[in-house]
N, C-alpha and C. Protein backbone atom coordinates (compact mmCIF):
# COMPACT_ATOMS: atom_id res chain seq x y z
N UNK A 1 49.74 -26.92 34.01
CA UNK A 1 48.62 -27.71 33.54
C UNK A 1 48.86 -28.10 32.09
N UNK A 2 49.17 -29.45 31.81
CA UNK A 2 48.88 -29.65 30.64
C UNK A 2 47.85 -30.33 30.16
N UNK A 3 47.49 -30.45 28.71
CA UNK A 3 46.72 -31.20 28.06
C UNK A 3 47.03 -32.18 27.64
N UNK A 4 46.59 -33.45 28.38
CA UNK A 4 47.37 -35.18 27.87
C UNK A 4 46.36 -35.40 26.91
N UNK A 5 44.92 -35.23 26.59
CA UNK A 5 43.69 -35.54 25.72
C UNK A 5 44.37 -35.03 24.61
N UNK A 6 45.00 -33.97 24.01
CA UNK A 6 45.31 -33.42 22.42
C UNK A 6 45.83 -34.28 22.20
N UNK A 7 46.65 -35.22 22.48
CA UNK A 7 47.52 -36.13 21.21
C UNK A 7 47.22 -37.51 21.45
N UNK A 8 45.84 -38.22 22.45
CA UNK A 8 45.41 -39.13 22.30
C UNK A 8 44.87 -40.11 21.69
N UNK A 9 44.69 -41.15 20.77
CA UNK A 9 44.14 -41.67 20.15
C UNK A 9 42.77 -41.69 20.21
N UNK A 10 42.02 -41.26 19.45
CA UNK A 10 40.48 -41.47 19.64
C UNK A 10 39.76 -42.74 19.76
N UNK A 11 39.46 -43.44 20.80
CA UNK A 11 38.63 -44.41 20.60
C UNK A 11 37.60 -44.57 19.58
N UNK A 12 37.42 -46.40 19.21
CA UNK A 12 36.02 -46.62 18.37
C UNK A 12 34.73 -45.97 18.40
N UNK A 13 34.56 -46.11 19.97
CA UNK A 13 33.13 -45.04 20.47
C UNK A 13 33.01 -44.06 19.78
N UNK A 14 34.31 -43.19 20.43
CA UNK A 14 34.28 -41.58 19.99
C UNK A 14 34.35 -41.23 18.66
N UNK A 15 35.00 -42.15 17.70
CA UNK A 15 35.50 -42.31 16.20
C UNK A 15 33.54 -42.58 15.72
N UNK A 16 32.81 -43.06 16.00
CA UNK A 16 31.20 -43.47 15.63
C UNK A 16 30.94 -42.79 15.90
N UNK A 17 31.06 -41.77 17.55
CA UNK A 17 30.07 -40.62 17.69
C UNK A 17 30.57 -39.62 16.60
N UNK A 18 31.83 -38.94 16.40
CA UNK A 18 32.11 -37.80 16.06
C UNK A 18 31.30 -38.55 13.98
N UNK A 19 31.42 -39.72 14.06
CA UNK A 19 31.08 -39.59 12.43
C UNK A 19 29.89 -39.66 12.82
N UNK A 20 28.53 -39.94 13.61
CA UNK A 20 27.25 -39.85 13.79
C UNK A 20 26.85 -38.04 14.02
N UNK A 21 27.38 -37.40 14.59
CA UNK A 21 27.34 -36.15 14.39
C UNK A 21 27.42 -35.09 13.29
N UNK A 22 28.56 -36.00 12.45
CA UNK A 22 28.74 -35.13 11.41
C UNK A 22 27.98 -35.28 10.47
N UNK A 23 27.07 -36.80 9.87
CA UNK A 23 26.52 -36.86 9.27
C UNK A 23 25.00 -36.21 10.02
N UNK A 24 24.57 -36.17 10.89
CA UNK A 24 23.72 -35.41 11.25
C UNK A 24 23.75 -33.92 11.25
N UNK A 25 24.82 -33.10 11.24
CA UNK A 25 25.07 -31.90 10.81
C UNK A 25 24.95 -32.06 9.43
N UNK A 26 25.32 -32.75 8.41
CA UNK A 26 25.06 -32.12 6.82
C UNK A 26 23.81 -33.05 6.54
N UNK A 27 23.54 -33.74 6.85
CA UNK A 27 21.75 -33.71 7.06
C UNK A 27 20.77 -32.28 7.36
N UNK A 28 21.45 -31.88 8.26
CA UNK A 28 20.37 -30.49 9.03
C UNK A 28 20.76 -29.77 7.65
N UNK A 29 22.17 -28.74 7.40
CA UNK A 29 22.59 -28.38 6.58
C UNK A 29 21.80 -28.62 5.22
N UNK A 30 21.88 -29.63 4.87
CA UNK A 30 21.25 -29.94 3.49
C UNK A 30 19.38 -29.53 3.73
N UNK A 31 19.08 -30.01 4.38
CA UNK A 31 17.63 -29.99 4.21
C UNK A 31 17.36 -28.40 4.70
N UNK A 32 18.23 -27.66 5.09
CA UNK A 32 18.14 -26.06 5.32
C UNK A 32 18.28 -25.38 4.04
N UNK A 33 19.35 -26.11 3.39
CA UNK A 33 19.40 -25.31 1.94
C UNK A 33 18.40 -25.63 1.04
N UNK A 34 17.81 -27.03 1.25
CA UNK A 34 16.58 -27.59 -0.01
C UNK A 34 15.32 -26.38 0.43
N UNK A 35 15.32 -26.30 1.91
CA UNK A 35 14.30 -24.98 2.48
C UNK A 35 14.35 -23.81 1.63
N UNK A 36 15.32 -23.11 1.72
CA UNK A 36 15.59 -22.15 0.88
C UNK A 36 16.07 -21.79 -0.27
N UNK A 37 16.31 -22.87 -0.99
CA UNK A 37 15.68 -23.00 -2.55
C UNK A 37 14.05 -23.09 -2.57
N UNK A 38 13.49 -23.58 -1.72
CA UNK A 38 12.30 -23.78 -2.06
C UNK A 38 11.54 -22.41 -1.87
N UNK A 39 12.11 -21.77 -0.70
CA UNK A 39 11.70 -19.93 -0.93
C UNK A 39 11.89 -19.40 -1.34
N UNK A 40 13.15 -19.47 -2.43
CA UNK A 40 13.67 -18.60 -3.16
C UNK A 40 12.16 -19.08 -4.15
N UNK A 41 12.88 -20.37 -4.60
CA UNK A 41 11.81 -20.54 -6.09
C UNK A 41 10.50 -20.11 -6.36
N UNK A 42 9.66 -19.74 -4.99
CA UNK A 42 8.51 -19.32 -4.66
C UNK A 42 8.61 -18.04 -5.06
N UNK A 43 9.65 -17.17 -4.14
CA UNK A 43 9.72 -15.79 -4.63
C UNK A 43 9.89 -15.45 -5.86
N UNK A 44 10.69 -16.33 -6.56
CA UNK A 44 10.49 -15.92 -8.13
C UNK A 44 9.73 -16.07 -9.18
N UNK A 45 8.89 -16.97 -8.30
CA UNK A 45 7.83 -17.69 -9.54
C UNK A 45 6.56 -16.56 -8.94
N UNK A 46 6.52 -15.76 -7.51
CA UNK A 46 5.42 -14.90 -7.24
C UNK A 46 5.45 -13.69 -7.78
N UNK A 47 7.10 -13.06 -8.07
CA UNK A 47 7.86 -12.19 -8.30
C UNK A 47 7.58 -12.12 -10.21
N UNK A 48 7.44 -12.85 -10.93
CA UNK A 48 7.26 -13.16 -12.42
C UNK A 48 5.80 -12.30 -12.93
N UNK A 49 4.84 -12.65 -12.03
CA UNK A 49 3.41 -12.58 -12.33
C UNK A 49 2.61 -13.38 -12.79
N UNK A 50 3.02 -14.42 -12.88
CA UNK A 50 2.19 -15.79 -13.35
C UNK A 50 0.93 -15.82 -12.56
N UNK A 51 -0.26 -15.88 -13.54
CA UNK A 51 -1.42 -15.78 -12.97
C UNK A 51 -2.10 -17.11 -12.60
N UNK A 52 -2.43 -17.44 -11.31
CA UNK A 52 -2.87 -18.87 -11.46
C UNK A 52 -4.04 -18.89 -10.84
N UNK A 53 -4.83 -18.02 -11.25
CA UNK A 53 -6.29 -17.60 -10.85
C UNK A 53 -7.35 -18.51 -11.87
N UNK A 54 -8.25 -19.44 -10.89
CA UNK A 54 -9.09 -19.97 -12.02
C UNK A 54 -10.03 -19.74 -13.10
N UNK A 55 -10.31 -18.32 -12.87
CA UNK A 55 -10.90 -17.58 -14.00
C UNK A 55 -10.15 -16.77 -14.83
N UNK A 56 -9.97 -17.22 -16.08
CA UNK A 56 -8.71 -16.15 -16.21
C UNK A 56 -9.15 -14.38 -16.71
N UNK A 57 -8.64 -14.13 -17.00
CA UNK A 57 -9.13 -12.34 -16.83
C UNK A 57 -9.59 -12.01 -18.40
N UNK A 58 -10.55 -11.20 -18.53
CA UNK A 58 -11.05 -10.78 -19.49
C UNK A 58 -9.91 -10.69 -20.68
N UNK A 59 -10.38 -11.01 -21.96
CA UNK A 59 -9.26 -10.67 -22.96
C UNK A 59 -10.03 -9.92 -23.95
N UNK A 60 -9.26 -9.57 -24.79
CA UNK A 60 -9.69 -8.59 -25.79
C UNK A 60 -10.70 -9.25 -26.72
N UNK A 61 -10.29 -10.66 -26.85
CA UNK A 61 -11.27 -11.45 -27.62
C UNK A 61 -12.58 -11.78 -27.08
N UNK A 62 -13.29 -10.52 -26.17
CA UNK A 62 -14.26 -11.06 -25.24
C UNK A 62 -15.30 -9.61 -25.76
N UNK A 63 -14.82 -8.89 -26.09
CA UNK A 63 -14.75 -7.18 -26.34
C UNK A 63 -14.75 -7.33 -28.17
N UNK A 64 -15.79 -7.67 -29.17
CA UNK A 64 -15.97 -7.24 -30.71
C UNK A 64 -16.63 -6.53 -31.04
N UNK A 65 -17.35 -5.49 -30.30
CA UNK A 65 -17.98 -4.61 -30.69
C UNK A 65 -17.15 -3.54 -30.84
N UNK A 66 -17.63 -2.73 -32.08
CA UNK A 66 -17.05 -1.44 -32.31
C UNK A 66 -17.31 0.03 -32.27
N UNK A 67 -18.95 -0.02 -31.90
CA UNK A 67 -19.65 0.97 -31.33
C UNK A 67 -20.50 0.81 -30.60
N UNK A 68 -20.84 1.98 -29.67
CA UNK A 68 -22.19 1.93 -28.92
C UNK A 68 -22.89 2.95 -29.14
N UNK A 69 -24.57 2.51 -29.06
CA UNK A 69 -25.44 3.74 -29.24
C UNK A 69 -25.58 4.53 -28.16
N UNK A 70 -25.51 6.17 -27.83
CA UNK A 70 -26.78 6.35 -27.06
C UNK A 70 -26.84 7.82 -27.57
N UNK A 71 -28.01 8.67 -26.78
CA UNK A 71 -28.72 9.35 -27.69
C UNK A 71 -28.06 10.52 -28.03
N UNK A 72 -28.28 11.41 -29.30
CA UNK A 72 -27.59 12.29 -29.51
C UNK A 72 -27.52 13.64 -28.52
N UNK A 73 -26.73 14.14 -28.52
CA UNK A 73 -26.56 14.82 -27.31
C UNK A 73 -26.27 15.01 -26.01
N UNK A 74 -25.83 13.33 -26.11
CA UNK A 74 -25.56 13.02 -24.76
C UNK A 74 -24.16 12.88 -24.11
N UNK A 75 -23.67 12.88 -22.63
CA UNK A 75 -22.50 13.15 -22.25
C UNK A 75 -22.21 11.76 -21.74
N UNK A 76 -20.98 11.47 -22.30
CA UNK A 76 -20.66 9.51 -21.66
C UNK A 76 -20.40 10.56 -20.42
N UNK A 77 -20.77 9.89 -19.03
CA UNK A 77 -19.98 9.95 -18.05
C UNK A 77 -18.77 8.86 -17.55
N UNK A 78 -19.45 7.85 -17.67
CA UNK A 78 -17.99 6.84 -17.67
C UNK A 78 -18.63 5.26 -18.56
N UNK A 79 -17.49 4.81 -19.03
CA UNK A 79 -17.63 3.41 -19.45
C UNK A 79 -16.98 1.91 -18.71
N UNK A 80 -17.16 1.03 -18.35
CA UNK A 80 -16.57 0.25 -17.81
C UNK A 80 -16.68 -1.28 -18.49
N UNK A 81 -15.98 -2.04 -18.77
CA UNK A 81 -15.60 -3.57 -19.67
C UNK A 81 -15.48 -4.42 -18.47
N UNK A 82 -16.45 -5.21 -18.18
CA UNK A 82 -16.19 -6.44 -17.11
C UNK A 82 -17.27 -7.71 -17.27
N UNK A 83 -16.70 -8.79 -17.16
CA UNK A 83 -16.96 -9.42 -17.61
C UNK A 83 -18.03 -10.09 -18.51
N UNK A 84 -16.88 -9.74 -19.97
CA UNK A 84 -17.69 -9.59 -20.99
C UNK A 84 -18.74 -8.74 -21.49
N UNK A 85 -19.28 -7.34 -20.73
CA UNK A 85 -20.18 -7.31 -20.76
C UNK A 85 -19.39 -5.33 -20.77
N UNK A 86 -20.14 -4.13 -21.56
CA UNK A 86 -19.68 -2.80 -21.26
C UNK A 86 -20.94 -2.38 -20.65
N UNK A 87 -20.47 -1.60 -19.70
CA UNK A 87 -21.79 -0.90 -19.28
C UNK A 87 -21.28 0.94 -19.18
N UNK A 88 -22.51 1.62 -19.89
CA UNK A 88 -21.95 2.96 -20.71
C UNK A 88 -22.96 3.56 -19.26
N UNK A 89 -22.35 4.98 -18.67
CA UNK A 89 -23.62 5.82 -18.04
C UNK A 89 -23.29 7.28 -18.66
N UNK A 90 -24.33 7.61 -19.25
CA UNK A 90 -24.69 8.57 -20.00
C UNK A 90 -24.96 9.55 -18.95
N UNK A 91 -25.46 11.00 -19.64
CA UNK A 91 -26.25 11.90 -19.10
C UNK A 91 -27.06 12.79 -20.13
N UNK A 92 -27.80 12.82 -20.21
CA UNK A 92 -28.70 13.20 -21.44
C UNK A 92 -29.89 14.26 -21.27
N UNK A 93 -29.04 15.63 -20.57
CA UNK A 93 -30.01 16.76 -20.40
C UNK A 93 -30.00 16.30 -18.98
N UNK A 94 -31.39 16.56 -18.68
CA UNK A 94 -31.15 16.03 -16.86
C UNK A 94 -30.95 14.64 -16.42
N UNK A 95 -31.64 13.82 -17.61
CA UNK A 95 -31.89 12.44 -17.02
C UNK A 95 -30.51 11.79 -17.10
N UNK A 96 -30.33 10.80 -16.01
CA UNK A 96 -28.60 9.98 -16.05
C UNK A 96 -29.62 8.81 -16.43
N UNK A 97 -28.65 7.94 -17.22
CA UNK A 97 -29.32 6.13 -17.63
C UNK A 97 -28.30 5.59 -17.75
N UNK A 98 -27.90 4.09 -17.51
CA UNK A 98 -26.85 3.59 -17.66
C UNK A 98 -27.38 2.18 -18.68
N UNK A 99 -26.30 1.97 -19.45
CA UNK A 99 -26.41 1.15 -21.06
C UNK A 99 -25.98 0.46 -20.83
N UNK A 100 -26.41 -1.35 -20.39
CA UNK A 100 -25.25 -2.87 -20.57
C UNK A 100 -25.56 -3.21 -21.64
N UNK A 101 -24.18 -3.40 -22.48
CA UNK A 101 -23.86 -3.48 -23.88
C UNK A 101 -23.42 -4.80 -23.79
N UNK A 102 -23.65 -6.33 -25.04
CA UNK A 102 -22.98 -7.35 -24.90
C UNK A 102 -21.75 -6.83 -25.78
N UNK A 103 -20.66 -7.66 -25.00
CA UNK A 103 -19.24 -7.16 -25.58
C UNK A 103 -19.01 -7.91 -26.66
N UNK A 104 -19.95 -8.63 -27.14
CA UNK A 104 -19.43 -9.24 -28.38
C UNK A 104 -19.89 -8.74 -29.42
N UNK A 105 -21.53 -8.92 -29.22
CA UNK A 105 -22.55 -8.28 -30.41
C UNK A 105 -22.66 -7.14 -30.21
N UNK A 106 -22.32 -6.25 -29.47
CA UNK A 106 -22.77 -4.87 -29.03
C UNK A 106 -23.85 -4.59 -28.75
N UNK A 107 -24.95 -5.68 -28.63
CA UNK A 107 -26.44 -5.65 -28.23
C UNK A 107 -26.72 -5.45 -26.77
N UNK A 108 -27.69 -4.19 -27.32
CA UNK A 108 -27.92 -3.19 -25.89
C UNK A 108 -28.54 -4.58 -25.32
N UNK A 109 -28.38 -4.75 -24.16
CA UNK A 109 -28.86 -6.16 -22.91
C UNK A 109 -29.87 -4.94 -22.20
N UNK A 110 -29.38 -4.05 -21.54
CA UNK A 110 -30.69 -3.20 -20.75
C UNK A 110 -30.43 -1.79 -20.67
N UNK A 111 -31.43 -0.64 -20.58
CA UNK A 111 -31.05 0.58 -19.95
C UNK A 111 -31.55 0.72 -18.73
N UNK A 112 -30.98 1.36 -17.56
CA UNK A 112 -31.77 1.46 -16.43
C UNK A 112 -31.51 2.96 -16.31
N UNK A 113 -32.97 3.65 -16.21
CA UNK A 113 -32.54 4.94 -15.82
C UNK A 113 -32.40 5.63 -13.87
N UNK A 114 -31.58 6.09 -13.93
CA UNK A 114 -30.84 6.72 -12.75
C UNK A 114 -31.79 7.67 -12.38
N UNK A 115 -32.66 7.73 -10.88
CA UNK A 115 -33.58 8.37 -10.60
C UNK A 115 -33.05 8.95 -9.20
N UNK A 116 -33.27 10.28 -8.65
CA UNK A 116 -33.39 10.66 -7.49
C UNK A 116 -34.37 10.30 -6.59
N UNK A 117 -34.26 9.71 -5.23
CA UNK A 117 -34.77 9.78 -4.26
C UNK A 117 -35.50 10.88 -3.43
């Protein structure tokens, strides 16, 4: 059995198909790699931490107060800074009260005291 097709001349046809193929292979090719640049670039720009949240997050310049009151003797239980605003909860002998402080002026906004049911 031999092969008479290996050393044949390629026809015009076949000479258009095989170049219609190939440019359709680095077509696919190319637009596979523009794909994955485009995932990479994603991963690195998610991977960075760039925040692109429309509120942006509290900053220090939101926070000018330098003290807060509450009464002597009393135990901070916790403090928390959110937006714009500190809110202190004390404990003061038996009674618990919690303090919203403006974070700028440090002006007490309200106390609410913490009552059992």
């Amino acid at each position: 059995m031999s092969d008479t097709n290996s050393d044949a001349p390629l026809t015009p046809e076949a000479r258009a198909l095989i170049a219609r193929a190939r440019r359709s292979f680095l077509f696919s090719i190319g637009l596979l790699l523009l794909g994955l640049l485009a995932v990479g670039g994603v991963i690195v720009y998610k991977s960075t931490g760039v925040s692109t949240s429309a509120t942006p997050a509290a900053s220090g310049a939101d926070y000018a107060l330098a003290a807060v009151k509450v009464p002597a003797g009393a135990e901070v239980v916790s403090a928390v800074a959110a937006d714009g605003r500190l809110t202190v909860t004390f404990r003061n002998g038996s009674t618990t009260s919690i303090r919203i402080f403006d974070g700028r002026t440090g002006e007490m906004i309200r106390e609410v005291p913490v009552t059992s049911e």
